[in-house]
C-alpha atoms as a PDB file:
ATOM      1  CA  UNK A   1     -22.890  14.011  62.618  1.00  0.00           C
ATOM      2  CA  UNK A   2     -25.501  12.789  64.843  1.00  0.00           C
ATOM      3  CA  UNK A   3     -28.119  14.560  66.709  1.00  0.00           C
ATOM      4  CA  UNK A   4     -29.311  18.061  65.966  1.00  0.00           C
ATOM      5  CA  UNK A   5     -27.631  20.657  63.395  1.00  0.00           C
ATOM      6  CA  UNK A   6     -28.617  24.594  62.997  1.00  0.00           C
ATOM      7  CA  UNK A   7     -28.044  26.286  59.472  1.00  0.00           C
ATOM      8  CA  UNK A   8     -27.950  29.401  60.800  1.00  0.00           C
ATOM      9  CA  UNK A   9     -25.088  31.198  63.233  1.00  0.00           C
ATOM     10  CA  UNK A  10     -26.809  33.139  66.113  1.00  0.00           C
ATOM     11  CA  UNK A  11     -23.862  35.193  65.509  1.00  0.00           C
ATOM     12  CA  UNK A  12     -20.271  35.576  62.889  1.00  0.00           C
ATOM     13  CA  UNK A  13     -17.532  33.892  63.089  1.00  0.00           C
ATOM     14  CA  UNK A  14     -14.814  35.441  64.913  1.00  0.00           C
ATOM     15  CA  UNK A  15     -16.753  37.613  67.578  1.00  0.00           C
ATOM     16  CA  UNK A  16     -18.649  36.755  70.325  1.00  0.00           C
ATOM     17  CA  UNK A  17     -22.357  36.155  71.390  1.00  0.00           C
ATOM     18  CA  UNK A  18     -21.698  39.736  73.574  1.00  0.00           C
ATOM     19  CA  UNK A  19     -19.116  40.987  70.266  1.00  0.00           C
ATOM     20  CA  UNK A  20     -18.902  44.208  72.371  1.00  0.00           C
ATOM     21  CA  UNK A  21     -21.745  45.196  73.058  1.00  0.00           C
ATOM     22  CA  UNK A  22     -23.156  46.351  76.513  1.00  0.00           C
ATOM     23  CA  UNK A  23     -25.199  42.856  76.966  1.00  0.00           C
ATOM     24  CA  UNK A  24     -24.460  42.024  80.969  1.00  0.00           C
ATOM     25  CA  UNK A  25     -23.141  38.241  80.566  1.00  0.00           C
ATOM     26  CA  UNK A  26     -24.026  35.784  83.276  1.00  0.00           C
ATOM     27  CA  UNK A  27     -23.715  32.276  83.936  1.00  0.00           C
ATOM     28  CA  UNK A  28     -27.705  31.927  82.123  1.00  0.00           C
ATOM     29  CA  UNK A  29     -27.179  34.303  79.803  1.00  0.00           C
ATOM     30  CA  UNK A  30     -27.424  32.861  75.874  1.00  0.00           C
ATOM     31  CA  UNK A  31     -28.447  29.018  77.394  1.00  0.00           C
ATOM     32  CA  UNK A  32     -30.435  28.481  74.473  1.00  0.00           C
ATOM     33  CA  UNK A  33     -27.736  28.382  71.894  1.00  0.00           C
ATOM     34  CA  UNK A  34     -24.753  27.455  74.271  1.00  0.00           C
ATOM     35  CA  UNK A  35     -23.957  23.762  73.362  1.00  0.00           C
ATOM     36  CA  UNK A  36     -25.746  23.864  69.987  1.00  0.00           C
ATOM     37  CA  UNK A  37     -23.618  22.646  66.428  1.00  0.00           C
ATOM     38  CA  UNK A  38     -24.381  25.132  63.321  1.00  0.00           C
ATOM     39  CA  UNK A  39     -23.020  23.877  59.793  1.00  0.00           C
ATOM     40  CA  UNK A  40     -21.739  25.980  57.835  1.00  0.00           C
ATOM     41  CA  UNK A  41     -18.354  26.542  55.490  1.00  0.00           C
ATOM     42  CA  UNK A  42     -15.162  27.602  55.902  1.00  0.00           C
ATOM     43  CA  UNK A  43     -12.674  30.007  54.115  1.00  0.00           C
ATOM     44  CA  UNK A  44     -12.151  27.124  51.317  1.00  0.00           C
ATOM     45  CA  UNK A  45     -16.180  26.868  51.124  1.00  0.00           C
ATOM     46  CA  UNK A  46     -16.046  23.249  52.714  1.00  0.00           C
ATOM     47  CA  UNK A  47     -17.952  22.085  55.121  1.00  0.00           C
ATOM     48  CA  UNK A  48     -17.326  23.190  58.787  1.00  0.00           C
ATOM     49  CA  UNK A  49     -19.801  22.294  61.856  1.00  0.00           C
ATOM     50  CA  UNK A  50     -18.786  24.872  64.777  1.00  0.00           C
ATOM     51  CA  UNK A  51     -20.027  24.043  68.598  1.00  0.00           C
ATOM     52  CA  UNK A  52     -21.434  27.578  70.385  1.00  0.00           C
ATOM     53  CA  UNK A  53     -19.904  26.874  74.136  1.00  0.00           C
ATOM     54  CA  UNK A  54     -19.690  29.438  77.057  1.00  0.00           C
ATOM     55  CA  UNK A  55     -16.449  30.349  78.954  1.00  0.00           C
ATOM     56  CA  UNK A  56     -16.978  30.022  82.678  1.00  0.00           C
ATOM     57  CA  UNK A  57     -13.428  31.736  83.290  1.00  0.00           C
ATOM     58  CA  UNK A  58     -11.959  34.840  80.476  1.00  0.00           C
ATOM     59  CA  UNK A  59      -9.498  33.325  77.786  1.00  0.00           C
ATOM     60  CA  UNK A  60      -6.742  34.562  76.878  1.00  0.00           C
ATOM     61  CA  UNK A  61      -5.253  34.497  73.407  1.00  0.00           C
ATOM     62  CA  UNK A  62      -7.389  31.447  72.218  1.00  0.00           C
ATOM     63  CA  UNK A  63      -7.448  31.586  67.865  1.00  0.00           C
ATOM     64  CA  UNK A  64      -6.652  27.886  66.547  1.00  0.00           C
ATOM     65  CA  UNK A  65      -6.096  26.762  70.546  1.00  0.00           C
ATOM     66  CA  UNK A  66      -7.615  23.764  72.128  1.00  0.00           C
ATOM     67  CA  UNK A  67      -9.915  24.149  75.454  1.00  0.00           C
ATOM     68  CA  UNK A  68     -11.266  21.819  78.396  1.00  0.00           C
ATOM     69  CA  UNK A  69     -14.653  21.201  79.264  1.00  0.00           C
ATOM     70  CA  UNK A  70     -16.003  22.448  82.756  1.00  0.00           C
ATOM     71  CA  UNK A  71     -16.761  19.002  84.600  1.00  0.00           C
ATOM     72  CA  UNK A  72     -20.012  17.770  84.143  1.00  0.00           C
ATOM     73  CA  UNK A  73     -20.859  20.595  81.204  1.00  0.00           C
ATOM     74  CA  UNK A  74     -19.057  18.562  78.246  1.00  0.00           C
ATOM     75  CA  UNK A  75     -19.594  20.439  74.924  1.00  0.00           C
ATOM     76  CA  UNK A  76     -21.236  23.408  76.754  1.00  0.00           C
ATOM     77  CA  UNK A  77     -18.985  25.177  79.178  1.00  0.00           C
ATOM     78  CA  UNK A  78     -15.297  25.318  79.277  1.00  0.00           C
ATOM     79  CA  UNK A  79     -12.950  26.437  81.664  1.00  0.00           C
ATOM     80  CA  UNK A  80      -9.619  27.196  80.394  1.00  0.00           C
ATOM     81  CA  UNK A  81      -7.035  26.252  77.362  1.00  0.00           C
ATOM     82  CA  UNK A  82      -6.254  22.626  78.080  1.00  0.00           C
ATOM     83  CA  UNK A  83      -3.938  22.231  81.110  1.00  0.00           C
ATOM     84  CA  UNK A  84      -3.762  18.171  81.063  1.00  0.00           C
ATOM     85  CA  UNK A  85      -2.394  15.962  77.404  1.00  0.00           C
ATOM     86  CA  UNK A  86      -4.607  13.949  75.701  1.00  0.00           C
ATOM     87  CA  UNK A  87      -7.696  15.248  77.977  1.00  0.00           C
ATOM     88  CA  UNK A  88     -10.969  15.808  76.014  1.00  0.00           C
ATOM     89  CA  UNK A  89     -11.149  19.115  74.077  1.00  0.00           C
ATOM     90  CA  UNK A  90     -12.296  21.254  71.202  1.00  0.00           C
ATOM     91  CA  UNK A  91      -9.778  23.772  69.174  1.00  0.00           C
ATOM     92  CA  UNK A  92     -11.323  27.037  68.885  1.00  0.00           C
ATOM     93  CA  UNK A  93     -12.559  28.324  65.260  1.00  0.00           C
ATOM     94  CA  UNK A  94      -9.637  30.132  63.407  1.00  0.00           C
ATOM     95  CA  UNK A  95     -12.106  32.884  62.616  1.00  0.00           C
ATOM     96  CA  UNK A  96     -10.407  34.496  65.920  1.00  0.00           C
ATOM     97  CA  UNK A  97      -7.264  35.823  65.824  1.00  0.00           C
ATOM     98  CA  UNK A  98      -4.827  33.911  68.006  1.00  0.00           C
ATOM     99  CA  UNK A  99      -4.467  37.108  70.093  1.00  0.00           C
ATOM    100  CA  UNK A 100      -8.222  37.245  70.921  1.00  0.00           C
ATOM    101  CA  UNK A 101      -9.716  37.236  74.047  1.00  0.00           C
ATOM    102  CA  UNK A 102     -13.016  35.846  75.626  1.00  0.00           C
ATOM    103  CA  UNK A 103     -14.691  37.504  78.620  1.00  0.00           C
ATOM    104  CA  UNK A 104     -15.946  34.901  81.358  1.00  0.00           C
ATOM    105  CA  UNK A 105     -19.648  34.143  80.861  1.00  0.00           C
ATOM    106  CA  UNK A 106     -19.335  34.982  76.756  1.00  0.00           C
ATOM    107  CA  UNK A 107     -20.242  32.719  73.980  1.00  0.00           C
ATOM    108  CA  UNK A 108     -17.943  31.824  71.043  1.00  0.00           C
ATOM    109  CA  UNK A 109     -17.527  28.659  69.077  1.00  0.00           C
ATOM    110  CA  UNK A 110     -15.283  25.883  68.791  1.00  0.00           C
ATOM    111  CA  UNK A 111     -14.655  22.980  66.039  1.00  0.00           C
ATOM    112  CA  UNK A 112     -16.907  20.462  65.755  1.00  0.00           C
ATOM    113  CA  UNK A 113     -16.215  18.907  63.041  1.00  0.00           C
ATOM    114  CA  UNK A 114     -13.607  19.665  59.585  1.00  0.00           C
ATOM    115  CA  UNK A 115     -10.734  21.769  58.620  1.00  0.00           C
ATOM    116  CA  UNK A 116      -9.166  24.308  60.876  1.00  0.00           C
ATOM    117  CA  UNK A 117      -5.904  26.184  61.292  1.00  0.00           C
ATOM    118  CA  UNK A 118      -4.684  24.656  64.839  1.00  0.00           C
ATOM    119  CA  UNK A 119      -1.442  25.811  67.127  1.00  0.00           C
ATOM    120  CA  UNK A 120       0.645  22.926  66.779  1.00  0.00           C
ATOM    121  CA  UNK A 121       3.805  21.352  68.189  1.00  0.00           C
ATOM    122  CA  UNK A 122       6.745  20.857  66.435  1.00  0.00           C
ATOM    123  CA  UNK A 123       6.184  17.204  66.455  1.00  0.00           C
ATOM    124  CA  UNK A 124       3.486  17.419  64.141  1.00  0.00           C
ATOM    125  CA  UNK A 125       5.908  16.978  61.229  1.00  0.00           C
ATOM    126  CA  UNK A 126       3.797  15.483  58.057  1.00  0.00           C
ATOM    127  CA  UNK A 127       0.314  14.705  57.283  1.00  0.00           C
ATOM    128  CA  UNK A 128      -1.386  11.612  58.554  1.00  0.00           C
ATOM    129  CA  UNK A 129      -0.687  12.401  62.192  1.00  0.00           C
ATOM    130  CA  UNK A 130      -3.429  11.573  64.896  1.00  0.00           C
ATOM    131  CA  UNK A 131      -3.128  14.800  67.828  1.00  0.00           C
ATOM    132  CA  UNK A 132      -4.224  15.365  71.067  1.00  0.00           C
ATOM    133  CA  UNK A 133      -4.361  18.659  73.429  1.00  0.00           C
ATOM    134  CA  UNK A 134      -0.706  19.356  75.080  1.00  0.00           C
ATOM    135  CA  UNK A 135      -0.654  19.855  79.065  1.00  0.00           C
ATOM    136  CA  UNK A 136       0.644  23.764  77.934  1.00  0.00           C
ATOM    137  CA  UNK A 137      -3.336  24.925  76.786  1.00  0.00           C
ATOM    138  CA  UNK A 138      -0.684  26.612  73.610  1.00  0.00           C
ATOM    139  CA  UNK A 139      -1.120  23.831  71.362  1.00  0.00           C
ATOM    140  CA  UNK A 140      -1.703  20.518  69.876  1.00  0.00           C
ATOM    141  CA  UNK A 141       0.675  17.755  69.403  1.00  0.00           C
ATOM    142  CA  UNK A 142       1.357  13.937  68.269  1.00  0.00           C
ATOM    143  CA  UNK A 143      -0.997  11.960  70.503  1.00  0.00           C
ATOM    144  CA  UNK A 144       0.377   9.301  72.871  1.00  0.00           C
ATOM    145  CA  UNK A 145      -1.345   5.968  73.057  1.00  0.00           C
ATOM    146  CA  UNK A 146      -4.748   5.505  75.313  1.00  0.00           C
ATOM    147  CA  UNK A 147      -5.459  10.173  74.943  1.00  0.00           C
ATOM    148  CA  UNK A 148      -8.595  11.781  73.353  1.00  0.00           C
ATOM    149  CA  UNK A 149      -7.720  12.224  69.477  1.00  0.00           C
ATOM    150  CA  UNK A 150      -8.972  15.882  68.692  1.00  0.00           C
ATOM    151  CA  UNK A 151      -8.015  15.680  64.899  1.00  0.00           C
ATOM    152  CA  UNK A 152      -5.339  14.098  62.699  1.00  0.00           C
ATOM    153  CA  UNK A 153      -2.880  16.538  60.344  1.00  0.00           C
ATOM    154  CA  UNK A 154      -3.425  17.952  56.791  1.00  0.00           C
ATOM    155  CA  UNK A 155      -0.216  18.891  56.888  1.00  0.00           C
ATOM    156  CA  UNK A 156       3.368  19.484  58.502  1.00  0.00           C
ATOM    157  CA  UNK A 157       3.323  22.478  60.952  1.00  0.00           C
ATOM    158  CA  UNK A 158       4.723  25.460  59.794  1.00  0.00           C
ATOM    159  CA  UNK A 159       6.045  28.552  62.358  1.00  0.00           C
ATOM    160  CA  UNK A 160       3.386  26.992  64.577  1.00  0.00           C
ATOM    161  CA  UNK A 161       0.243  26.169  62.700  1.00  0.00           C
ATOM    162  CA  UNK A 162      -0.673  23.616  60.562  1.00  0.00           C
ATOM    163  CA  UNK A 163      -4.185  23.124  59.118  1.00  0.00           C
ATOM    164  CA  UNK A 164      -5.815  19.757  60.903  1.00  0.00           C
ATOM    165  CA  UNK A 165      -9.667  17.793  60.742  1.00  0.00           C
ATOM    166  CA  UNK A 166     -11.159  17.644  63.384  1.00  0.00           C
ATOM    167  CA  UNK A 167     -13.208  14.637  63.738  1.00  0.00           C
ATOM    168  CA  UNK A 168     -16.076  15.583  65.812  1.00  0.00           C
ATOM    169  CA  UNK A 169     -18.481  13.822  68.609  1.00  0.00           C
ATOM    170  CA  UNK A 170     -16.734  14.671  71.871  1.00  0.00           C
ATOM    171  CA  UNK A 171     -16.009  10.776  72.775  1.00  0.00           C
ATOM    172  CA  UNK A 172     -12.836   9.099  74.162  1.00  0.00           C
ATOM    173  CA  UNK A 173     -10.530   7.584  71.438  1.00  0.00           C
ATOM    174  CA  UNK A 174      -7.645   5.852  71.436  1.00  0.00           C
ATOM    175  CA  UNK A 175      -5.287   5.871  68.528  1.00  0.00           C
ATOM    176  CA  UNK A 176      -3.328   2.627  69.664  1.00  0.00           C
ATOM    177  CA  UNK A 177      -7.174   0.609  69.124  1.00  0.00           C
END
């Protein structure tokens, strides 16, 4: 990982930078931490780097789902579960259930970088398998040559899930170079 690293979450896993309470959110609100990658482990105790990003629009359902990046605000802001394949994205931490739901303005995190429990297509059939963000915003899926590569398979996907690595550094790829 290059650049900066925190050791220390500004808040758990699995909730929010509001996590309920009656904080007003705004567009400002949190900039200091929105953006920033915090190391820490997860449920295995391995390493896990998580990225703190804000949601300029709510989120619907997002546990294990991959999101866009608001134009110009790359690994800060996104805008929605990814509506375009192979576009660049982030899956978001499997510490939220995949029923959970982010206000617009909030805080939460995303994978930076190792293991995580991902919504995947049915195509992701064995381990070994570079993926990339589906059009739907649902899931992941095999990547096609000349898309971002979000993270390559542990494993086969199972009723919808299958644990993946995610690579990290928010770049263009292409899996055919």
């Amino acid at each position: 990982m290059s650049g900066s690293t925190e050791y220390a979450l500004p808040f758990r896993r699995g909730s929010t930078y509001k996590d309920g309470s009656t904080l007003t959110l705004s567009s400002t609100v949190g900039e200091a931490i929105v953006g920033r990658v915090y190391k820490t482990t997860d449920s295995n105790g391995k390493d896990l780097w998580l990225r703190a990003v804000r949601a300029d629009a709510a989120l619907t359902n997002v546990g294990g789902k991959p999101v866009s990046y608001t134009s110009g605000k790359l690994g800060k802001n996104v805008d929605a579960l990814t509506d375009a394949d192979g576009e660049i994205c982030s899956i978001v931490d499997d510490a939220y259930a995949t029923t959970f739901d982010v206000e617009q303005y909030d805080i939460f995190y995303v994978v930076e970088q190792g293991d995580v429990d991902a919504a995947c297509e049915t195509d992701v059939n064995a381990a070994g398998i570079n993926l990339m963000c589906d059009a739907s915003g649902d899931n992941i899926k095999t990547a096609t040559a000349g898309y971002y590569i979000v993270a390559v398979s542990n494993e086969a996907v199972s009723d919808g899930i299958a644990n993946v690595h995610v690579f990290g550094g928010l770049k263009p790829s292409d899996p055919a170079s």
